[in-house]
N, C-alpha and C. Protein backbone atom coordinates (compact mmCIF):
# COMPACT_ATOMS: atom_id res chain seq x y z
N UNK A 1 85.96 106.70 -90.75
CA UNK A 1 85.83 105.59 -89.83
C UNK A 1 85.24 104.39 -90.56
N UNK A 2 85.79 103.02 -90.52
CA UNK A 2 85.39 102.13 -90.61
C UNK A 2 84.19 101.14 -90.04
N UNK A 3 83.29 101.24 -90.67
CA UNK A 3 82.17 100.19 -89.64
C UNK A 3 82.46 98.67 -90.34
N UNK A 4 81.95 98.31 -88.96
CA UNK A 4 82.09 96.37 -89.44
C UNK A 4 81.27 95.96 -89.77
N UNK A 5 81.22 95.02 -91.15
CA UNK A 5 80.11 94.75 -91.44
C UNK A 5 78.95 94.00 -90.30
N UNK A 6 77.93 93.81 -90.16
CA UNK A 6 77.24 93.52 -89.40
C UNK A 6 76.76 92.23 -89.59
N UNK A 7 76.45 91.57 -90.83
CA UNK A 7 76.52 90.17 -91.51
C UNK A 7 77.68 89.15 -91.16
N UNK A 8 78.82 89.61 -91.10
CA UNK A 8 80.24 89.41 -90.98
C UNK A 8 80.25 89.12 -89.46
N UNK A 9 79.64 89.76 -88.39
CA UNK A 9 79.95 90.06 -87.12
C UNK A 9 79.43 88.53 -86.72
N UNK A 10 77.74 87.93 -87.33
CA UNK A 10 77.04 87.41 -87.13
C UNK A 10 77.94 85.79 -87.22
N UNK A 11 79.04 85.78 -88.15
CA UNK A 11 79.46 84.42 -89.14
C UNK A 11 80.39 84.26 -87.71
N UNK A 12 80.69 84.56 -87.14
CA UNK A 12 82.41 84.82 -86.14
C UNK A 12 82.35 83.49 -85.70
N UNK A 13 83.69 82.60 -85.85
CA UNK A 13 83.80 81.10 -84.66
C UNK A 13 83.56 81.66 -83.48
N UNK A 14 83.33 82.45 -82.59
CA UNK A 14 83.03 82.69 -81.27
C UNK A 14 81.51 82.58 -80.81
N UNK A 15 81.18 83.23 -81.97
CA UNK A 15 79.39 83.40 -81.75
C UNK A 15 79.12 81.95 -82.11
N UNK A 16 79.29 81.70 -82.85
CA UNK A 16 78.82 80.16 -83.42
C UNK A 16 79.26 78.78 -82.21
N UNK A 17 80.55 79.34 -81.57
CA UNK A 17 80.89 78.61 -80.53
C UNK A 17 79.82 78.92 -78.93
N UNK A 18 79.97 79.92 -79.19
CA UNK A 18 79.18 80.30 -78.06
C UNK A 18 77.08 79.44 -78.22
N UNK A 19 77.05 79.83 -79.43
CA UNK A 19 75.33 79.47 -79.33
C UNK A 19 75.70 78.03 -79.48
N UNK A 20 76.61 77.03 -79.97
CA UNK A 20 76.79 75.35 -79.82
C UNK A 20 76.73 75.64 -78.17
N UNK A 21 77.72 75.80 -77.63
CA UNK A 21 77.60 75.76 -76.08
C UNK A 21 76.24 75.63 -75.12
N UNK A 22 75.81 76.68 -75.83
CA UNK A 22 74.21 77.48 -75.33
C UNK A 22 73.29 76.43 -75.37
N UNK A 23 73.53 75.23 -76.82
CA UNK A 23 72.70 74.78 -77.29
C UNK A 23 72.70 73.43 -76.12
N UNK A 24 73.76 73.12 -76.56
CA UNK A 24 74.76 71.90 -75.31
C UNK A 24 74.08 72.08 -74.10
N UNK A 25 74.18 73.05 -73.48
CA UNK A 25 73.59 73.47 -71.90
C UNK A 25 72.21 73.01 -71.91
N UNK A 26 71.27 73.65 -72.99
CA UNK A 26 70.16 73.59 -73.12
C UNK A 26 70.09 72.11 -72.93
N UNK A 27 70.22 71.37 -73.94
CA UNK A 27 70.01 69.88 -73.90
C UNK A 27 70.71 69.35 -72.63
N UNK A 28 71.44 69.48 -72.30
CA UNK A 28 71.79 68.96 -70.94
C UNK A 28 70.63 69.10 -69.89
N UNK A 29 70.34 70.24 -69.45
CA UNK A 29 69.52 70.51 -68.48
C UNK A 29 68.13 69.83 -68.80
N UNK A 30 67.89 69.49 -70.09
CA UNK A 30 66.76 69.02 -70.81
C UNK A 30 66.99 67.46 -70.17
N UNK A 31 68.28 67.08 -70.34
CA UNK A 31 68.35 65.52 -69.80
C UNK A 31 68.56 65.64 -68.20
N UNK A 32 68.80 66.37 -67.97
CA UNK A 32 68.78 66.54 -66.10
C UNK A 32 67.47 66.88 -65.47
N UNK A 33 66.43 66.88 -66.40
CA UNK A 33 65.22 67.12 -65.65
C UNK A 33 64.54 66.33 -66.29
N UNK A 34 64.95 65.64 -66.71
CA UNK A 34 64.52 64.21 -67.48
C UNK A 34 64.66 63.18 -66.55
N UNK A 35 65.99 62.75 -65.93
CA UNK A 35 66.35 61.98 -65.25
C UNK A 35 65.89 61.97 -63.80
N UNK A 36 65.73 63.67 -63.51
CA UNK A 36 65.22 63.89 -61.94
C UNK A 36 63.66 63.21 -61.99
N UNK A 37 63.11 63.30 -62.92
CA UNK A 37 61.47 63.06 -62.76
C UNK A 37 61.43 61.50 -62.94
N UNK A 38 62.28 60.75 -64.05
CA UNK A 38 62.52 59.02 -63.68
C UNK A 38 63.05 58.81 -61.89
N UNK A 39 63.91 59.32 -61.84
CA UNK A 39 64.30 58.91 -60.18
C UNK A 39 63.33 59.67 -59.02
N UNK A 40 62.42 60.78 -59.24
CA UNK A 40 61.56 60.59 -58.84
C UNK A 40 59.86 59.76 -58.73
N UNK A 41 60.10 59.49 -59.90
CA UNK A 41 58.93 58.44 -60.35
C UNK A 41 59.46 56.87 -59.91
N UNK A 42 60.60 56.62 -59.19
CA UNK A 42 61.40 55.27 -59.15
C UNK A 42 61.04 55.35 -57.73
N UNK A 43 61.40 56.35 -57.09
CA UNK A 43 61.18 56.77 -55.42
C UNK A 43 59.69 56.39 -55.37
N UNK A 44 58.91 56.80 -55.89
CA UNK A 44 57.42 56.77 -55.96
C UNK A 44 57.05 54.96 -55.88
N UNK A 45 57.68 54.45 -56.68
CA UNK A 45 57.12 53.19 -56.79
C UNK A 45 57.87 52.20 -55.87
N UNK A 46 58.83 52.69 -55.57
CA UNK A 46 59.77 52.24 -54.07
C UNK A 46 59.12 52.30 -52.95
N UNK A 47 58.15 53.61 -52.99
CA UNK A 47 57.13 54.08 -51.59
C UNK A 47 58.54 54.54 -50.65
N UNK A 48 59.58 55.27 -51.04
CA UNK A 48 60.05 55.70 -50.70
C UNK A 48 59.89 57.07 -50.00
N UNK A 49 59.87 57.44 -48.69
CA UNK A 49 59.72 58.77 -48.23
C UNK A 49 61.36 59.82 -49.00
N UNK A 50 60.70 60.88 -49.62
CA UNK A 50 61.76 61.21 -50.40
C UNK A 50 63.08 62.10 -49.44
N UNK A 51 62.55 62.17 -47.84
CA UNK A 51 63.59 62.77 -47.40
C UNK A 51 64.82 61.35 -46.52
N UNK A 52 64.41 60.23 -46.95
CA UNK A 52 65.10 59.62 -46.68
C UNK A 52 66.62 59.57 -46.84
N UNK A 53 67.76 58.79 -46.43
CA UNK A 53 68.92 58.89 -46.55
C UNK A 53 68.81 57.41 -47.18
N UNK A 54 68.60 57.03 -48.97
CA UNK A 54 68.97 55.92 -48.82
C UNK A 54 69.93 55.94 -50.56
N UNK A 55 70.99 56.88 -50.14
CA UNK A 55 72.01 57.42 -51.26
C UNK A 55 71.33 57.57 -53.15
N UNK A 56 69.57 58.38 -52.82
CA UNK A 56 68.83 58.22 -53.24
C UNK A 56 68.42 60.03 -52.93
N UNK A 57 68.66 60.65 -52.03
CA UNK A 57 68.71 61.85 -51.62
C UNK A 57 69.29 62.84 -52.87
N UNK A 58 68.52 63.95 -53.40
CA UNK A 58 68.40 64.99 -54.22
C UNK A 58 69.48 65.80 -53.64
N UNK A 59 69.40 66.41 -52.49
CA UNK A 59 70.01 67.12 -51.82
C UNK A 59 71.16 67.09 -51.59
N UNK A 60 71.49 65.71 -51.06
CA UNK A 60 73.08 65.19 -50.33
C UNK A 60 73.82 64.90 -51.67
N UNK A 61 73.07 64.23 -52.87
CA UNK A 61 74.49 64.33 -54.19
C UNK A 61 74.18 65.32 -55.19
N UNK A 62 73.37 66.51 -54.92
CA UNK A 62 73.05 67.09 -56.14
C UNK A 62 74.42 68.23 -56.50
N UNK A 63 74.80 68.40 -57.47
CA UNK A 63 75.72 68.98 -57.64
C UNK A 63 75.70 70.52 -58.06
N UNK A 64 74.56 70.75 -58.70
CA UNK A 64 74.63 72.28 -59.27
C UNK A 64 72.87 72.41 -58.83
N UNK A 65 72.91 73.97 -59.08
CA UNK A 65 71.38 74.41 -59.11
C UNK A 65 71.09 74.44 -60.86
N UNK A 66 69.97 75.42 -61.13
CA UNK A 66 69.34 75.55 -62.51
C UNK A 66 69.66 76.85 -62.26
N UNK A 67 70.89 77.71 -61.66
CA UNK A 67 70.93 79.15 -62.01
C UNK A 67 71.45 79.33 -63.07
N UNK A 68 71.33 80.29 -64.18
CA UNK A 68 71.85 80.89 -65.25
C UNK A 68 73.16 81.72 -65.08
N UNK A 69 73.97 81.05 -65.92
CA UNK A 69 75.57 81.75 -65.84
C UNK A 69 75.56 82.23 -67.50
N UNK A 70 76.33 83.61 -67.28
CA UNK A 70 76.35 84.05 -68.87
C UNK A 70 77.73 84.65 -69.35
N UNK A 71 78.60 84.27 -68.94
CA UNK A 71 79.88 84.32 -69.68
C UNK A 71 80.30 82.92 -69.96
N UNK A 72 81.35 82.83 -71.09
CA UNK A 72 82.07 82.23 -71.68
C UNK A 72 82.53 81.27 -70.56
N UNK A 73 83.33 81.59 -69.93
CA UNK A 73 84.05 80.57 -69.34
C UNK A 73 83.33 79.91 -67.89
N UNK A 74 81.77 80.51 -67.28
CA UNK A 74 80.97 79.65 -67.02
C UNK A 74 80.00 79.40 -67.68
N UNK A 75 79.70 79.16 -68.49
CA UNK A 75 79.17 78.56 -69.47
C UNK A 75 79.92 76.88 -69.58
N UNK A 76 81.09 76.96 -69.44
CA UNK A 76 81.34 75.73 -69.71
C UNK A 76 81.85 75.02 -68.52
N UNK A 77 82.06 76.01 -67.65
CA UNK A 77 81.56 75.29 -65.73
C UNK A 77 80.16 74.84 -65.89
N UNK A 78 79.11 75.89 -66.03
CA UNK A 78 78.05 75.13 -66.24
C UNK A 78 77.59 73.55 -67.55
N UNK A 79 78.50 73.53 -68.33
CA UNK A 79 78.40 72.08 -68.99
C UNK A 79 78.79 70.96 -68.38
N UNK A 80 80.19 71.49 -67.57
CA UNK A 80 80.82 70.75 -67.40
C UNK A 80 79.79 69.58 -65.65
N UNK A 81 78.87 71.37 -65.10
CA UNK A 81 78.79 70.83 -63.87
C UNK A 81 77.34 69.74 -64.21
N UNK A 82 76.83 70.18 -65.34
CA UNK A 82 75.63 69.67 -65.85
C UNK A 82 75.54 67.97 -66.06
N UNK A 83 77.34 67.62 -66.63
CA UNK A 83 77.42 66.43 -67.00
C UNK A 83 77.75 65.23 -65.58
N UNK A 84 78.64 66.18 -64.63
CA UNK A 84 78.34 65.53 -63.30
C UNK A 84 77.17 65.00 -62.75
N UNK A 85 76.36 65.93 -63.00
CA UNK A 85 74.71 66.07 -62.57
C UNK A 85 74.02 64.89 -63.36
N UNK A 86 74.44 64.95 -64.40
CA UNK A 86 73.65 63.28 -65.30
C UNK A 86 74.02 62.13 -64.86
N UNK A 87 75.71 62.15 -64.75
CA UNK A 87 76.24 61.18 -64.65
C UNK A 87 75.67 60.54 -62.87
N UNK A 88 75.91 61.94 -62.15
CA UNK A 88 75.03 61.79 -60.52
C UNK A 88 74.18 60.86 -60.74
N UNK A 89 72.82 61.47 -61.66
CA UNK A 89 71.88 61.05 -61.73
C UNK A 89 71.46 59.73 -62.25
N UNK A 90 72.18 59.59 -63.14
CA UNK A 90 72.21 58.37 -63.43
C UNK A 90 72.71 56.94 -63.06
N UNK A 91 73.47 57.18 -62.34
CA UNK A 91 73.82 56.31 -61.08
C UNK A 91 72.85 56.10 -60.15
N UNK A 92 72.20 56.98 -59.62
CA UNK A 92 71.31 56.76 -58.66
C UNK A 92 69.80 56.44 -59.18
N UNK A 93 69.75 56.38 -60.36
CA UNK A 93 68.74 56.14 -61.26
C UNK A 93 69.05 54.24 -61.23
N UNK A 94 69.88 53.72 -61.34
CA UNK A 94 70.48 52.63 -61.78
C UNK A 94 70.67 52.01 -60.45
N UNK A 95 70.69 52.76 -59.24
CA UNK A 95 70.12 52.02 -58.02
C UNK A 95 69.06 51.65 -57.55
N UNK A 96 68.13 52.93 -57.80
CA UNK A 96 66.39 52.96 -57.54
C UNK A 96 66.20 51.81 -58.43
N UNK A 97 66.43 51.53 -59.64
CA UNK A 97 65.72 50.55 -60.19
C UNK A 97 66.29 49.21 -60.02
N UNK A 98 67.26 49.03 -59.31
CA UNK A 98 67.82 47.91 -59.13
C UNK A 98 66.93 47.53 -57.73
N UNK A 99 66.80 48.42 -56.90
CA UNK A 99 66.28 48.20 -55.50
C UNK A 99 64.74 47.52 -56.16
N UNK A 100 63.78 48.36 -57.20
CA UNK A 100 62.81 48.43 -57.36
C UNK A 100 62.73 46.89 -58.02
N UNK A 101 63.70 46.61 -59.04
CA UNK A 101 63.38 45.15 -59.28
C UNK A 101 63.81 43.92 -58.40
N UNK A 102 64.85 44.35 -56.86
CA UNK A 102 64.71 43.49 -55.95
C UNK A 102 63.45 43.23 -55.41
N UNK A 103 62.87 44.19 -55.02
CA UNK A 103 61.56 43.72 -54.66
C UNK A 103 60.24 43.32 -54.94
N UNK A 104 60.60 43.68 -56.28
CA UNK A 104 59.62 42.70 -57.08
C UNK A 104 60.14 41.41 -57.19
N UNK A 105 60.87 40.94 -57.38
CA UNK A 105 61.27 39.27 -57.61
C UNK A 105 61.07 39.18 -56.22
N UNK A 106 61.39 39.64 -54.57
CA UNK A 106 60.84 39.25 -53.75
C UNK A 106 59.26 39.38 -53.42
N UNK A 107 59.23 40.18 -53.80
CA UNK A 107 57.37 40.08 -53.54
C UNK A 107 56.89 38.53 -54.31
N UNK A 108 57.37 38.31 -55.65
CA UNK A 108 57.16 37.47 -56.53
C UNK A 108 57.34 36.14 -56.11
N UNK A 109 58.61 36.03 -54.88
CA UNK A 109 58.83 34.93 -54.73
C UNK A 109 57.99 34.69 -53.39
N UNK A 110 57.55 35.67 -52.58
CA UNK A 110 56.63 34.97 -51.25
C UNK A 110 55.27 34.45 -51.83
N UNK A 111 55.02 35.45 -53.09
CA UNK A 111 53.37 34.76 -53.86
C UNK A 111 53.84 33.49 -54.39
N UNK A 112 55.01 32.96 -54.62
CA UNK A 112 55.06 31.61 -55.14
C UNK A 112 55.45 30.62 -53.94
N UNK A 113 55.70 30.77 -53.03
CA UNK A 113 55.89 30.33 -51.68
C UNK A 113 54.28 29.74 -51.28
């Protein structure tokens, strides 16, 4: 009987594809809980009540959870759903702070009034 080398097993484009993937996910979720804590820190300075409906809601656009998927082909559902989730997030990141610097130039402009 033939054994496989075990060094050899380690080199494979699959494994190497697989831990890039792994790695990918990782950093993704790294920037998705990056972004949740800016758009919650944006809500904060908005004095926003966070169960509000003001297309600013966690809940109503969030797209995936943080559950762990471990095959191949979700693995890259999970990249794929990860990058929705940034892109989500980042949109609504890019509203909070747009709202947040409306009201500073209005606050700004009744103190110059």
């Amino acid at each position: 009987e033939r054994r496989s080398n075990p060094s050899t097993s380690w080199n494979s484009p699959i494994l190497r594809d697989k831990a890039l993937r792994q790695q990918r996910v990782s950093l993704l979720k790294h920037r998705q809980n990056e972004l949740k804590l800016e758009l919650a820190t944006a809500k904060t300075f908005l004095l926003m009540d966070k169960s509000k409906n003001c297309d600013l809601n966690d809940s109503r656009h969030s797209t995936m959870n943080n559950s762990s998927m471990h095959t191949f082909s979700s693995h890259k559902n999970e990249e794929n759903l990860l990058e929705r989730e940034i892109e989500n997030l980042e949109r609504r990141l890019t509203l909070a702070k747009s709202q947040l610097a409306y009201g500073t130039l209005k606050k700004n402009k009744q103190f110059i009034s």
